[in-house]
C-alpha atoms as a PDB file:
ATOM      1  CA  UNK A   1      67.978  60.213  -5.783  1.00  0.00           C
ATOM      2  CA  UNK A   2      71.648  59.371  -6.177  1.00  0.00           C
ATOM      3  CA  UNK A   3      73.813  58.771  -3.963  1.00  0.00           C
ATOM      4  CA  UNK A   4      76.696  60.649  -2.937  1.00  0.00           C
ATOM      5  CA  UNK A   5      79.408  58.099  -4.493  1.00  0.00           C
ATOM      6  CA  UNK A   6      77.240  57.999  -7.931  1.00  0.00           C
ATOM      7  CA  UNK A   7      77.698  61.849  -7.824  1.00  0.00           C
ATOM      8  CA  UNK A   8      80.946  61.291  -7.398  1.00  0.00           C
ATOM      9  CA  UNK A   9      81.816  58.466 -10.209  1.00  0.00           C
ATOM     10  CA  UNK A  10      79.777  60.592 -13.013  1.00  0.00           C
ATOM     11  CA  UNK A  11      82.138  63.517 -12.186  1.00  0.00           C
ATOM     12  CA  UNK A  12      85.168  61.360 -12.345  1.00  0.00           C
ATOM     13  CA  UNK A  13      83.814  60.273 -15.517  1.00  0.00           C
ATOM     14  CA  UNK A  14      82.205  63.799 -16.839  1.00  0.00           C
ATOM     15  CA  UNK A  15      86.153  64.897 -16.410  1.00  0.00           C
ATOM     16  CA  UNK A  16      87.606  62.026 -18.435  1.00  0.00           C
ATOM     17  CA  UNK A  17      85.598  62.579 -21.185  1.00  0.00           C
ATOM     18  CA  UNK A  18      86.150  66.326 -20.773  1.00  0.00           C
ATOM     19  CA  UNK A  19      90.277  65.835 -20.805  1.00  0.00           C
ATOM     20  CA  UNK A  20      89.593  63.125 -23.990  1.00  0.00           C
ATOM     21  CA  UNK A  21      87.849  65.636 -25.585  1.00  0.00           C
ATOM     22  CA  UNK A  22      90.542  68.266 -24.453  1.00  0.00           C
ATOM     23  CA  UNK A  23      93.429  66.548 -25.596  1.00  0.00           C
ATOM     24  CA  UNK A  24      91.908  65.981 -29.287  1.00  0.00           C
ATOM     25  CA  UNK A  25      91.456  69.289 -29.796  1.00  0.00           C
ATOM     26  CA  UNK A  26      94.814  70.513 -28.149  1.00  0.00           C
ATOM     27  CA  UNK A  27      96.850  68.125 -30.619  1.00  0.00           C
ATOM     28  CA  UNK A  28      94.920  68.997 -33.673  1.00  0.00           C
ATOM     29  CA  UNK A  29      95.123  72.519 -32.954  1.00  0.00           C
ATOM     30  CA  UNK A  30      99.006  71.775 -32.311  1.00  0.00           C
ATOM     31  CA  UNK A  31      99.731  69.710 -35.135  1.00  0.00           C
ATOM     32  CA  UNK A  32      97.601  72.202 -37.580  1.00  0.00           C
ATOM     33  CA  UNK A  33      99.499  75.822 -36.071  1.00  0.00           C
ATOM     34  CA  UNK A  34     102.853  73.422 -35.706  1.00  0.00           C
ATOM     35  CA  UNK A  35     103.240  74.069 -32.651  1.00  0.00           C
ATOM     36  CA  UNK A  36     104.610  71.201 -30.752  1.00  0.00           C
ATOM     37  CA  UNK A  37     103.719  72.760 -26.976  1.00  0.00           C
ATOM     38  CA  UNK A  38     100.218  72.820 -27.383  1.00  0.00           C
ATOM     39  CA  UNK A  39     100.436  69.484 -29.361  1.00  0.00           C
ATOM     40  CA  UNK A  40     102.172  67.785 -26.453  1.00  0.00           C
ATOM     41  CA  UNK A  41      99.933  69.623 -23.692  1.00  0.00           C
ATOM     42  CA  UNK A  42      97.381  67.811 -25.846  1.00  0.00           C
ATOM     43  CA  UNK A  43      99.083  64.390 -25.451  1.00  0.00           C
ATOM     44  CA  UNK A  44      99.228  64.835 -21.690  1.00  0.00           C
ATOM     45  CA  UNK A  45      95.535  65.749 -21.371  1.00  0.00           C
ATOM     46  CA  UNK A  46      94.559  62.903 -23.592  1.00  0.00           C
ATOM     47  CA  UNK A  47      96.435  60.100 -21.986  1.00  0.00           C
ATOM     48  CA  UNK A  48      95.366  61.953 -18.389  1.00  0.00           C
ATOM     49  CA  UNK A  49      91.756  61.073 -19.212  1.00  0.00           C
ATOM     50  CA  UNK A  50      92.633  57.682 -20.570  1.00  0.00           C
ATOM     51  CA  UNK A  51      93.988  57.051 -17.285  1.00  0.00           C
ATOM     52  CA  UNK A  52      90.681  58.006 -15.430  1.00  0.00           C
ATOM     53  CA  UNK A  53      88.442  56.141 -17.340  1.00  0.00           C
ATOM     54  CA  UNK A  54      90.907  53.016 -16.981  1.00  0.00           C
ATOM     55  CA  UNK A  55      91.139  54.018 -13.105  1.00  0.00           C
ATOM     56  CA  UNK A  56      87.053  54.525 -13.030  1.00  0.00           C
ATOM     57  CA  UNK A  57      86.993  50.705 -14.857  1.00  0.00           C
ATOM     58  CA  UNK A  58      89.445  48.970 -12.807  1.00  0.00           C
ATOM     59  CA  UNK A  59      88.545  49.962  -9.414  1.00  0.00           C
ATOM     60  CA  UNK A  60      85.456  48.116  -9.145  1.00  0.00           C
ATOM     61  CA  UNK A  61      86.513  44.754 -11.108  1.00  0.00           C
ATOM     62  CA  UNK A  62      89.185  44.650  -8.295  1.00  0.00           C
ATOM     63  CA  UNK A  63      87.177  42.966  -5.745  1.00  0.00           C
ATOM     64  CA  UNK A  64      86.189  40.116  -8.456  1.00  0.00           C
ATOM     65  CA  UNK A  65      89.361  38.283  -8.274  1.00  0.00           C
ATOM     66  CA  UNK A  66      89.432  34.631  -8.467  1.00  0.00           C
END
């Protein structure tokens, strides 16, 4: 069974991948209709799940300092 903080760290990670995936589509969708809204709704989304998927690989290096 898993625990309740690897539940937790494949949902973080099950939403970055969904707002990377999210963001793709938004910009080429944006970029195709030019419409610069969507395409920059896109952006947001995109760099959002960049952020928790850098956040998610961060976090646990932090206690392996020198």
């Amino acid at each position: 069974m898993t625990s309740y903080l690897g539940k937790s760290l494949l949902v973080k990670k099950s939403a970055a991948v969904l707002l990377l995936l999210l963001g793709i589509v938004l910009i080429v969708v944006g970029l195709h209709e030019n419409s610069w809204p969507i395409a920059s709704l896109g952006a947001l989304s995109l760099l959002g799940g960049v952020f928790l998927l850098v956040l998610k690989i961060v976090a646990p290096n932090q206690s392996i300092q020198l």
